[in-house]
Protein backbone atom coordinates (compact mmCIF):
# COMPACT_ATOMS: atom_id res chain seq x y z
CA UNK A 1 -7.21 -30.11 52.98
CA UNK A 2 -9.10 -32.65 51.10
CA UNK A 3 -7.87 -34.95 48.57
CA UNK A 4 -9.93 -32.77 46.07
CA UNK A 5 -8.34 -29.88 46.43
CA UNK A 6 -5.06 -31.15 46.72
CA UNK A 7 -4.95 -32.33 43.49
CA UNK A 8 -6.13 -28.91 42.43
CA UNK A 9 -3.57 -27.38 44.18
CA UNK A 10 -0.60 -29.64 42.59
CA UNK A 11 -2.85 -28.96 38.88
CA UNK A 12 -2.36 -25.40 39.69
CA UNK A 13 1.05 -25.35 40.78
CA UNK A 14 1.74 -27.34 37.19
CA UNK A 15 0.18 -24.35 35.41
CA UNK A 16 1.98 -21.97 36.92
CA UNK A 17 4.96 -23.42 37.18
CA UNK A 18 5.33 -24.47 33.69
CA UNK A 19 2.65 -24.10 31.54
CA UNK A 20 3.13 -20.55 32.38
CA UNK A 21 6.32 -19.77 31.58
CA UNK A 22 6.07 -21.62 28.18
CA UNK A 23 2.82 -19.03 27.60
CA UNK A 24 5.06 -16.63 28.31
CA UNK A 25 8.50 -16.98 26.32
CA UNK A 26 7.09 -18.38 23.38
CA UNK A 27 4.97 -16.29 22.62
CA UNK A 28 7.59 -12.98 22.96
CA UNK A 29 9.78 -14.53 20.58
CA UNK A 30 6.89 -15.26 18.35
CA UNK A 31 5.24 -11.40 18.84
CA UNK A 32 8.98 -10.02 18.40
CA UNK A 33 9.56 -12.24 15.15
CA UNK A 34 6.04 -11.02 13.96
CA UNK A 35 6.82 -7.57 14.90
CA UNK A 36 9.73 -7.39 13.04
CA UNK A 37 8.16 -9.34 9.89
CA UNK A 38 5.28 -6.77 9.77
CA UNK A 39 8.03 -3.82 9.82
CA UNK A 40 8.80 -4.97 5.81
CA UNK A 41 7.55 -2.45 3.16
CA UNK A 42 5.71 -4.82 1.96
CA UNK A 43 3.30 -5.91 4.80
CA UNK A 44 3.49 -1.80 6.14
CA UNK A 45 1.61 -0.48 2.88
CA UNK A 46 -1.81 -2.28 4.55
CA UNK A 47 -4.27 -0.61 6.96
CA UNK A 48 -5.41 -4.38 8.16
CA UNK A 49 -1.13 -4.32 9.04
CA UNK A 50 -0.88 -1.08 11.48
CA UNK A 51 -3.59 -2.80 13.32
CA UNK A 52 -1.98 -6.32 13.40
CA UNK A 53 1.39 -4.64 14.84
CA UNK A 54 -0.68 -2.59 17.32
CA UNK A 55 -2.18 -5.81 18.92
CA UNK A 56 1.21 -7.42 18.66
CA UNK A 57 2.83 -5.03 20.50
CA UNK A 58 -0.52 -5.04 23.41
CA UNK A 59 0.15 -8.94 23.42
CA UNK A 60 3.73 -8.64 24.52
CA UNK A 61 3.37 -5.64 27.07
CA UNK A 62 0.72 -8.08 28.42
CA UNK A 63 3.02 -11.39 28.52
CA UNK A 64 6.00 -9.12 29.87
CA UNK A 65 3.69 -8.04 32.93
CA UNK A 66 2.95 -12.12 33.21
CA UNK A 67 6.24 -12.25 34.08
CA UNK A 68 5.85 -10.71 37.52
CA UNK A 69 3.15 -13.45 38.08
CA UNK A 70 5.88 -16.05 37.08
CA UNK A 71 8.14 -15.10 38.92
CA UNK A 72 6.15 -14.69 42.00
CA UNK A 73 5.16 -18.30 42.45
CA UNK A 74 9.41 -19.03 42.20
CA UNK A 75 9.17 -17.17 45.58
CA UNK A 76 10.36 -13.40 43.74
CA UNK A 77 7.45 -11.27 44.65
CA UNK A 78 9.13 -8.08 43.17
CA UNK A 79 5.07 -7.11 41.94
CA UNK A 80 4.41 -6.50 45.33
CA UNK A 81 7.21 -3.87 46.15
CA UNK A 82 5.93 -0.18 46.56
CA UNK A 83 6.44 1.25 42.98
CA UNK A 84 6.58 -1.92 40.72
CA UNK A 85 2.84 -2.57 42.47
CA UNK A 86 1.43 0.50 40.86
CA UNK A 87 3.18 0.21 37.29
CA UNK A 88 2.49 -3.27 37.27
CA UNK A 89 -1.12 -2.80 37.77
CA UNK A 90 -1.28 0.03 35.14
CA UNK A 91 0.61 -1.39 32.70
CA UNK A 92 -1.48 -4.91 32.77
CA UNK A 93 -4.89 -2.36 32.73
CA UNK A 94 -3.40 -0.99 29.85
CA UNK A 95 -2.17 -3.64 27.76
CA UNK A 96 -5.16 -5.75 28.57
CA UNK A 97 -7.64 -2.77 26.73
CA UNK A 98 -5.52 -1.95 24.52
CA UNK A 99 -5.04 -5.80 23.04
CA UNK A 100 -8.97 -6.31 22.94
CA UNK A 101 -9.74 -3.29 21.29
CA UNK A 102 -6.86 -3.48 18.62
CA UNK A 103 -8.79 -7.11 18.09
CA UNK A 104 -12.05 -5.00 17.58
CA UNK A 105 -10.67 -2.86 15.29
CA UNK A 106 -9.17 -5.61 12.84
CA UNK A 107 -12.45 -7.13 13.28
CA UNK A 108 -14.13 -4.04 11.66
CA UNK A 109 -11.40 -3.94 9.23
CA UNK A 110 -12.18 -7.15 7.91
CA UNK A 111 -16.20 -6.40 8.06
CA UNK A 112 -15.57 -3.67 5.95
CA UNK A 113 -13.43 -5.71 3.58
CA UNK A 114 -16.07 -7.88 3.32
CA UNK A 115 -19.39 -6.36 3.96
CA UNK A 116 -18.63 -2.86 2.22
CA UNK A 117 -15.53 -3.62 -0.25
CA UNK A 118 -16.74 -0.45 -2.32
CA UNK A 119 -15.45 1.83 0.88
CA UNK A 120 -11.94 0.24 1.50
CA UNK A 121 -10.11 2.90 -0.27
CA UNK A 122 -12.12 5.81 1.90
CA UNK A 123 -12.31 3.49 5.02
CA UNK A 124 -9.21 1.24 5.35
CA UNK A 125 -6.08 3.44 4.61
CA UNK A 126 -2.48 3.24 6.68
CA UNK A 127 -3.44 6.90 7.89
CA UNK A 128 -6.81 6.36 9.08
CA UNK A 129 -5.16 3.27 10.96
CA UNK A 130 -2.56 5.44 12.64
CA UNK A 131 -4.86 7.48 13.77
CA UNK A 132 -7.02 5.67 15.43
CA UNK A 133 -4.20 3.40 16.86
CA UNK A 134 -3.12 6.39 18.78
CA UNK A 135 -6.32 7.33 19.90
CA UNK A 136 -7.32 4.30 21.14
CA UNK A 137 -3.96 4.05 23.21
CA UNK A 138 -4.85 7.90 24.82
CA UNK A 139 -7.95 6.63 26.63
CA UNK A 140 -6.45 3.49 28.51
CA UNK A 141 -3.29 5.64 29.36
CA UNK A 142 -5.71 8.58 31.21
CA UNK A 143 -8.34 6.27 32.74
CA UNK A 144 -6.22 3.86 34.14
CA UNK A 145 -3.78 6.46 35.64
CA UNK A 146 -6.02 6.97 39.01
CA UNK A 147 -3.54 3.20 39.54
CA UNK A 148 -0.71 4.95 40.02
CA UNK A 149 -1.53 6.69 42.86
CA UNK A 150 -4.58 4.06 44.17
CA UNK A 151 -2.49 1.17 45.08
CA UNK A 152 0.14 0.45 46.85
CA UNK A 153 2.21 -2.88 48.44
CA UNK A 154 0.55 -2.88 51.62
CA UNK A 155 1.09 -4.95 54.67
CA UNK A 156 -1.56 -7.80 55.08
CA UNK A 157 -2.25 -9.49 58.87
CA UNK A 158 -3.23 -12.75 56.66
CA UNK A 159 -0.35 -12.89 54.51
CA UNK A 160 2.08 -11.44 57.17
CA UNK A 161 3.30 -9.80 54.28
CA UNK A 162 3.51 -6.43 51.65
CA UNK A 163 0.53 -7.24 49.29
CA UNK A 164 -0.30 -5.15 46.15
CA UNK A 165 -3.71 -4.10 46.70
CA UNK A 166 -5.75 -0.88 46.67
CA UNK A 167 -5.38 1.44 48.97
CA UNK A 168 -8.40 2.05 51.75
CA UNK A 169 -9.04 5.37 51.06
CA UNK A 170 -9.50 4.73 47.42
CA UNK A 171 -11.76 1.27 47.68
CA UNK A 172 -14.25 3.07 46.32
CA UNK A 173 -12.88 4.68 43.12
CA UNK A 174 -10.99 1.61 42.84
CA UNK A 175 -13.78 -0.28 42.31
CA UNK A 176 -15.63 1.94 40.08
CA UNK A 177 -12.37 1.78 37.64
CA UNK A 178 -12.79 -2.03 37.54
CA UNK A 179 -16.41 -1.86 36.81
CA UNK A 180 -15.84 0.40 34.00
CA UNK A 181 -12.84 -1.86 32.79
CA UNK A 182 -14.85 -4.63 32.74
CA UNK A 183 -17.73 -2.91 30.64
CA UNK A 184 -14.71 -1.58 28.42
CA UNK A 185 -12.72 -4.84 28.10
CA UNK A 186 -15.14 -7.55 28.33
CA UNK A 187 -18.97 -6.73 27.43
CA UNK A 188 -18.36 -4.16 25.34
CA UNK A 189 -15.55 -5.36 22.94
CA UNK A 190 -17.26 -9.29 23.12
CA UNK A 191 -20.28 -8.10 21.98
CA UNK A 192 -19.47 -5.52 19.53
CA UNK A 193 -16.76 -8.94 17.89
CA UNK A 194 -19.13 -11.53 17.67
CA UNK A 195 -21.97 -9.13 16.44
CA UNK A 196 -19.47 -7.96 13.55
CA UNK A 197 -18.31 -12.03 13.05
CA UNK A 198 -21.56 -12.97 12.55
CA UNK A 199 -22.59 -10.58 10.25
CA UNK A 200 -19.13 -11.14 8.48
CA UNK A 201 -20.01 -14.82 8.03
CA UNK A 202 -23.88 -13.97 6.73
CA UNK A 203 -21.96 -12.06 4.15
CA UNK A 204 -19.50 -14.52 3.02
CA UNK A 205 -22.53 -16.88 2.57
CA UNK A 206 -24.36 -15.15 0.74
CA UNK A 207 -21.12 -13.77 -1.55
CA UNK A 208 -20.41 -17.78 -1.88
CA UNK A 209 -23.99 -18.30 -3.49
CA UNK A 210 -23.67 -15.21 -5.90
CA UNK A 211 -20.01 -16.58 -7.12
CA UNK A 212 -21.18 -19.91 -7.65
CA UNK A 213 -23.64 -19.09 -10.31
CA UNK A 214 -21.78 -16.43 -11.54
CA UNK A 215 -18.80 -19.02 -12.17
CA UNK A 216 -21.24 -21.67 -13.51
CA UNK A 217 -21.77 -18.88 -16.70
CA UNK A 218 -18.59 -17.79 -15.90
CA UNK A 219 -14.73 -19.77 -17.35
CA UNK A 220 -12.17 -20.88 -14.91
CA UNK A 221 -9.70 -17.34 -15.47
CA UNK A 222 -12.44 -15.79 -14.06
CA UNK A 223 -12.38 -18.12 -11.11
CA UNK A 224 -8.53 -18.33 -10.66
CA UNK A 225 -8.26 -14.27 -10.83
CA UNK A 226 -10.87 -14.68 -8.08
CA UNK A 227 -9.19 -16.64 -5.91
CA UNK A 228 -6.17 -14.71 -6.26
CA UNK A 229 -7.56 -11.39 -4.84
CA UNK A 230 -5.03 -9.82 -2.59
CA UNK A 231 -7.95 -8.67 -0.36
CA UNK A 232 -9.73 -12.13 -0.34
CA UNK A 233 -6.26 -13.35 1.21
CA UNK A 234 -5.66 -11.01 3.76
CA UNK A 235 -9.46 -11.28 4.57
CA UNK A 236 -8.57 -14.88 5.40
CA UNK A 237 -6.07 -14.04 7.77
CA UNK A 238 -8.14 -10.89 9.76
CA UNK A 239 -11.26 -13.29 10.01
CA UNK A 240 -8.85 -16.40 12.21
CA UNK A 241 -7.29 -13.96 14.14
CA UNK A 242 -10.54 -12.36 15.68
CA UNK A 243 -12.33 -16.15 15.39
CA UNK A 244 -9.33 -17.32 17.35
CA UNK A 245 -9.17 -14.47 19.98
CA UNK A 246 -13.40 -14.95 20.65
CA UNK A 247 -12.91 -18.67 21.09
CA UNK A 248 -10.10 -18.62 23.34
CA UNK A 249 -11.38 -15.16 25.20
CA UNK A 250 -15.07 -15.26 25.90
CA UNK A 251 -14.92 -18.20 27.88
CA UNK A 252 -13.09 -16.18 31.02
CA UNK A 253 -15.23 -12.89 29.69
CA UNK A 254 -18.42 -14.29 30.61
CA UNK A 255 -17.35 -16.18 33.89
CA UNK A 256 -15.88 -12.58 35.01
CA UNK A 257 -18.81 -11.15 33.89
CA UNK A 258 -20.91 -13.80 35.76
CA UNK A 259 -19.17 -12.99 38.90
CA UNK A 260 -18.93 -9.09 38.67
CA UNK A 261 -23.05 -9.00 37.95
CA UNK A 262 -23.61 -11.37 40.94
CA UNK A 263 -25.09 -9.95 43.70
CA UNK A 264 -22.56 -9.29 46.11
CA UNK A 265 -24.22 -10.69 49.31
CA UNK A 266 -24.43 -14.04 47.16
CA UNK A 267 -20.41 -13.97 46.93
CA UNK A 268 -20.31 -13.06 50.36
CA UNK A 269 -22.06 -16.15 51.27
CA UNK A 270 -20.77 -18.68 48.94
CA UNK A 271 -16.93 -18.83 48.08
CA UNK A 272 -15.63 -20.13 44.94
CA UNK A 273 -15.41 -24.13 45.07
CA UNK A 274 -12.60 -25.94 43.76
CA UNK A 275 -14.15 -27.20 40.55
CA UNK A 276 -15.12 -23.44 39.56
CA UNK A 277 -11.33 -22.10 40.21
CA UNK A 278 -9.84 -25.19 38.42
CA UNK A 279 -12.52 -24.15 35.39
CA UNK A 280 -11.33 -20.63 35.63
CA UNK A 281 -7.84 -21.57 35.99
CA UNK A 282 -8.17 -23.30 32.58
CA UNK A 283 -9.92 -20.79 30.79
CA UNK A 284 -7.45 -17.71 32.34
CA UNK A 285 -4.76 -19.84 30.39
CA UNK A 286 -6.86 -20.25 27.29
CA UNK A 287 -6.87 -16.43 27.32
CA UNK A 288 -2.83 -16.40 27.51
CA UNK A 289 -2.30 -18.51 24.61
CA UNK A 290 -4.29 -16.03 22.74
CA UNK A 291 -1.64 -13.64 23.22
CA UNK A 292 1.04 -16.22 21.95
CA UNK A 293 -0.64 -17.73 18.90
CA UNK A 294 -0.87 -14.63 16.72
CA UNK A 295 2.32 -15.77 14.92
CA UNK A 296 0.90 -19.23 14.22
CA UNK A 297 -2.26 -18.10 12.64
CA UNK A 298 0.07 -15.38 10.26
CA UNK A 299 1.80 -18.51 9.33
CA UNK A 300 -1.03 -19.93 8.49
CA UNK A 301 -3.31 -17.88 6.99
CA UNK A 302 -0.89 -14.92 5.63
CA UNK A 303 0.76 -16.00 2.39
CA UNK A 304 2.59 -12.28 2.45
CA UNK A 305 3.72 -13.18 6.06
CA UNK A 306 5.01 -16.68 5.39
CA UNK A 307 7.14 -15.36 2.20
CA UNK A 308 8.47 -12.65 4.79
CA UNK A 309 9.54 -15.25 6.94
CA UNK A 310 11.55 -17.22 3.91
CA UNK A 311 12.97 -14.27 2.20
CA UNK A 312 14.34 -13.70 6.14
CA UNK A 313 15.49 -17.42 6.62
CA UNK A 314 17.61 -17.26 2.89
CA UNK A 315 19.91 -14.21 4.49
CA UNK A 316 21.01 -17.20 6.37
CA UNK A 317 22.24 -19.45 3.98
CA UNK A 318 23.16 -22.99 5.60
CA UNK A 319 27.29 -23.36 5.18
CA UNK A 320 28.51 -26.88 6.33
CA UNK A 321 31.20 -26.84 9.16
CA UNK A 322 34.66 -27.79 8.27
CA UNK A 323 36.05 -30.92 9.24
CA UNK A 324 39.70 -29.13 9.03
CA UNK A 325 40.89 -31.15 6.25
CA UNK A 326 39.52 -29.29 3.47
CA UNK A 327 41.74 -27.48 1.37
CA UNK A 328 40.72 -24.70 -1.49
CA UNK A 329 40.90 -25.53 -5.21
């Protein structure tokens, strides 16, 4: 082993030892605090909100199947035991669609809001959201059944151990299913977001010119009331949360896309180097923290959520400790 790729291999070891984990438990308290913020009547009445619990709850399915990886580099490979292999690998298929298309569909939430605003009551109601919350989650469930019953933990010469892998006999149809999961997950949903994002941020531009020379005939109530739009805020907070999840996600998209379109006798021939698994290393993590931020950017960008999260923090009113000496008046 080279010097090279020893330090890779200790850089690796950090991120999996510890960057990992930290991935991992902060953002389920984070998704399980947001959860339960989002569960207030207040935040429930919005469309944009059924959505934003939907990927929430994708997010931490998907950090709860990290786990397994976790706790396979401590030396507990309980993901490759016959039963947890195949729920493990349809549960991560699963959450993984499921948390890019909830993204798509608070994309086109927001691209309504702001590109159509005259169809949000038809378009954007806490029915229509339901709906198609469910639906979504029917598709990932069927197609990524065939998992169940395709893989197994099967012994490997190499590894001189049980290995979760795909069965022999199903190679084939195996491989088809990740073809059409990476369509599904990666092109598909990448496309379709930054398409939307763009013409999201056209629209804002050209909204910003129209308001300014309205305002400059216009007086400053007109301007506050503005500014003050419910809609405009919660805009705000839909546009950074798909911004955020592009950014931090098409970076491994398009390297996994790079390497599924290759031609396969290239891969054959050339193996991955060092410096292009450290660079995928780093942007597989990038994708993580995407899972774990949500709560951040609500913090941020969600006045509704950050009065949530007070009105929450006052039911625990601070009550010094006694010092034993205190005695009532």
């Amino acid at each position: 082993m080279t010097s090279e790729e020893q330090i890779s291999y200790q850089i690796a070891a950090i991120f999996n030892s510890y960057v990992l984990p930290t991935e991992i438990f902060v953002g389920l308290v984070a998704n399980v605090v947001s959860i339960l913020i989002f569960f207030g009547k207040e935040l429930r009445k919005m469309s944009s909100s059924v959505y934003v619990l939907a990927v929430l709850f994708a997010d931490t399915g998907f950090l709860l199947s990290l786990i397994f990886v976790w706790l396979e580099v401590l030396g507990y490979r309980i993901n490759h035991m016959s039963g947890v292999c195949q729920f493990w690998v349809y549960w991560t298929y699963v959450c993984s669609y499921l948390s890019v298309w909830y993204m798509v569909c608070i994309t086109v939430e927001n691209y309504i809001t702001i590109c159509h605003p005259t169809r949000i009551k038809d378009m954007c109601t806490p029915k229509r959201a339901r709906i198609v919350t469910v639906a979504l989650a029917v598709g990932p469930a069927l197609l990524y059944s065939v998992s169940l019953f395709s893989t197994d933990a099967l012994y490997h010469p190499g590894a001189e151990q049980d290995v979760c892998n795909s069965k022999p006999e199903f190679a084939l149809m195996n491989g088809i299913v990740a073809y059409i999961d990476s369509i599904l997950t990666l092109l598909v949903p990448s496309l379709a977001m930054t398409l939307l994002l763009i013409a999201i941020v056209i629209a804002i531009v050209h909204s910003i010119r129209i308001k300014r020379k309205r305002l400059l005939k216009g007086s400053k109530k007109q301007k506050n009331k503005m500014v003050k739009c419910p809609q405009v805020r919660v805009a705000k907070m839909l546009f950074a949360l798909s911004v955020t999840y592009l950014i931090l996600n098409l970076p491994i998209h398009v390297i996994r896309l790079y390497y599924l379109l290759r031609p396969s006798q290239y891969n054959e021939a050339h193996s991955m180097s060092t410096h292009e698994g450290m660079i995928q290393l780093v942007f597989l993590h990038l994708s993580y923290i995407s899972c774990s931020i949500k709560f951040f950017l609500l913090c941020a960008f969600s006045a509704n959520f950050r009065k949530r999260i007070r009105k929450c923090l006052n039911c625990f009113p601070y009550s010094p400790v006694s010092n034993g000496f205190a005695t009532n008046v």
